[in-house]
Protein backbone atom coordinates (compact mmCIF):
# COMPACT_ATOMS: atom_id res chain seq x y z
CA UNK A 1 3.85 8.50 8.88
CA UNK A 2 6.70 6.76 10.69
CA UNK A 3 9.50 8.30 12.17
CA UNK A 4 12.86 6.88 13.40
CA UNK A 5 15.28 8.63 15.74
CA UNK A 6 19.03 8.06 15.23
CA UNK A 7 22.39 9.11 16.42
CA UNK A 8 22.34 8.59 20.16
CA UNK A 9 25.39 7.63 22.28
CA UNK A 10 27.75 7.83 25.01
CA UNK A 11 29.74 10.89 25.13
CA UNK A 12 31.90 12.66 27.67
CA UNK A 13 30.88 16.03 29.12
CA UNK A 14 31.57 18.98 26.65
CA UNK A 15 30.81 16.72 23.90
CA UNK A 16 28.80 16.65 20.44
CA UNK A 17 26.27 14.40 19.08
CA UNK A 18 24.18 14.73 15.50
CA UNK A 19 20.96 13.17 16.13
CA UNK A 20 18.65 12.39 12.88
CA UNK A 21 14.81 12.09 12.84
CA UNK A 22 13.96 10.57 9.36
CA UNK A 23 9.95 10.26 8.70
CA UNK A 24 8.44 8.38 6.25
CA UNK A 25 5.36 8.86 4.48
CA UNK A 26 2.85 11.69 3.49
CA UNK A 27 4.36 15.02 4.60
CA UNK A 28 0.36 16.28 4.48
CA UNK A 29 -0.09 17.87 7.52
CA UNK A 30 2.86 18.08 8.71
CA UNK A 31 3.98 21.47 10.07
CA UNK A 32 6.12 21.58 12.50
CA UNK A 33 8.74 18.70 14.00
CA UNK A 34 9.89 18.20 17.86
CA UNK A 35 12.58 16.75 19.44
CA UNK A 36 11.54 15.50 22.92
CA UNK A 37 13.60 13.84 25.54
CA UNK A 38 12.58 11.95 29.01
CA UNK A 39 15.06 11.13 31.47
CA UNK A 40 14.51 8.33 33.69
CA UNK A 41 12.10 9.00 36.06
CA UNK A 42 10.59 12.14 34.57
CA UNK A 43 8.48 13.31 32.53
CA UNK A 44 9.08 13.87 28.17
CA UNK A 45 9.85 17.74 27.56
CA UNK A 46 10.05 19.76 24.57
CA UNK A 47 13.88 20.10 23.44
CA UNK A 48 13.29 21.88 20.38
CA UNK A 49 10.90 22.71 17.18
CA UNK A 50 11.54 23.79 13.54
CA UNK A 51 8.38 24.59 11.24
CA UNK A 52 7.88 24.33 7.77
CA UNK A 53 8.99 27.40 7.14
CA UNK A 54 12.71 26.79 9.38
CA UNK A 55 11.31 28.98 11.49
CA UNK A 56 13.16 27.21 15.45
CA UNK A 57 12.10 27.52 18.57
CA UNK A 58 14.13 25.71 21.54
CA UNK A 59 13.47 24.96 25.63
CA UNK A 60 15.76 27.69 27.37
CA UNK A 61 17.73 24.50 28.64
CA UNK A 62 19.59 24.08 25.59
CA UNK A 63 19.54 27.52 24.02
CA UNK A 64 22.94 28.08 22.82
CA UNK A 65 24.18 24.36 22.62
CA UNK A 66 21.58 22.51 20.41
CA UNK A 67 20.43 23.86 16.82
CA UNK A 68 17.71 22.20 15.08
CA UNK A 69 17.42 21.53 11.15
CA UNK A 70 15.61 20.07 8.50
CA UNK A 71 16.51 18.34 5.15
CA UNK A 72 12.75 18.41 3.65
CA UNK A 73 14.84 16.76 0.23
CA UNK A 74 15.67 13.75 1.94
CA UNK A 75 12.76 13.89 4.98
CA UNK A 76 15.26 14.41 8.00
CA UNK A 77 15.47 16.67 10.56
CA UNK A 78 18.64 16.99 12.61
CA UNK A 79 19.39 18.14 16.51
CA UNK A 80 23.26 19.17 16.61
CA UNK A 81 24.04 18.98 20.11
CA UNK A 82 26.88 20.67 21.36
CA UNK A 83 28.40 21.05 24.82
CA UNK A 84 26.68 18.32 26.57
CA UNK A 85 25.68 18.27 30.35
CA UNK A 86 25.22 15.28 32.29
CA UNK A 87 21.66 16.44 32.94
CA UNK A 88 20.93 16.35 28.60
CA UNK A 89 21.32 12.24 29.50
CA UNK A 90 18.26 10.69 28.04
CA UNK A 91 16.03 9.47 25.21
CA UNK A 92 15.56 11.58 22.80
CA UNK A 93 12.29 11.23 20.21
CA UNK A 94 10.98 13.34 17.35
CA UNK A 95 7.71 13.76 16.48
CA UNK A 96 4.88 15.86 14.58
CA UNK A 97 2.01 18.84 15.06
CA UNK A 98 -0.35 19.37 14.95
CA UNK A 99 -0.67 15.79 14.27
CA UNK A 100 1.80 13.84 16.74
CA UNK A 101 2.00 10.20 15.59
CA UNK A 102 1.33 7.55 17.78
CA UNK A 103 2.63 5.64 19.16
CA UNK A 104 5.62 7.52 19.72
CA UNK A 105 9.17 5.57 18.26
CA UNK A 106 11.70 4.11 20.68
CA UNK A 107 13.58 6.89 20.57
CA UNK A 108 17.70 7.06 21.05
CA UNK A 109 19.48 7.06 24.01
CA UNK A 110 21.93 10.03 24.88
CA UNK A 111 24.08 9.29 27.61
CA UNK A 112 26.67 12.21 28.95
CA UNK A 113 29.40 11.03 31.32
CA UNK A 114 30.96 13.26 33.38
């Protein structure tokens, strides 16, 4: 499996971005897929999670401004980001569980001016 994240930017604070995680190869396995994010100097955290089933899950730091999705048709998953915060500034990645594929892509770089 290979997966490429897609949609980063710079973007003023209040803005939007549509970020796109599109995976390639055998779905086997395959039941749930993350967005992560690191910011320089920190460690990656969980951003949010959808399941197989579209069941979401998402870090209390974005409740309410990000909404996960998935296009299992066309092997996508989305993170709509809405009302960004300086603080959401950095790379975002996707992965897998329970297999997470290494190693992990090069991610896409959010930047939020204020």
């Amino acid at each position: 499996v290979q997966l490429q994240a897609s949609g980063g930017g710079l973007v003023q604070t209040g803005g939007s971005l549509r970020l796109s995680c599109e995976f390639t190869g055998s779905r086997f396995g395959i039941n749930i897929m993350d967005w992560y994010r690191q910011a320089p100097g920190k460690q990656r955290e969980l951003v949010a999670s959808i399941t197989s089933g579209r069941n979401t899950n998402y870090a209390d730091f974005v409740k309410g401004r990000f909404t996960i999705s998935r296009d299992i048709t066309k092997n996508i998953v989305y993170l709509q980001m809405n009302s960004l915060k300086s603080e959401d500034t950095a790379i975002y990645y996707c992965n897998t569980r329970p297999n997470v594929i290494l190693p992990w892509g090069q991610g896409t770089q959010v930047t939020v001016s204020s």
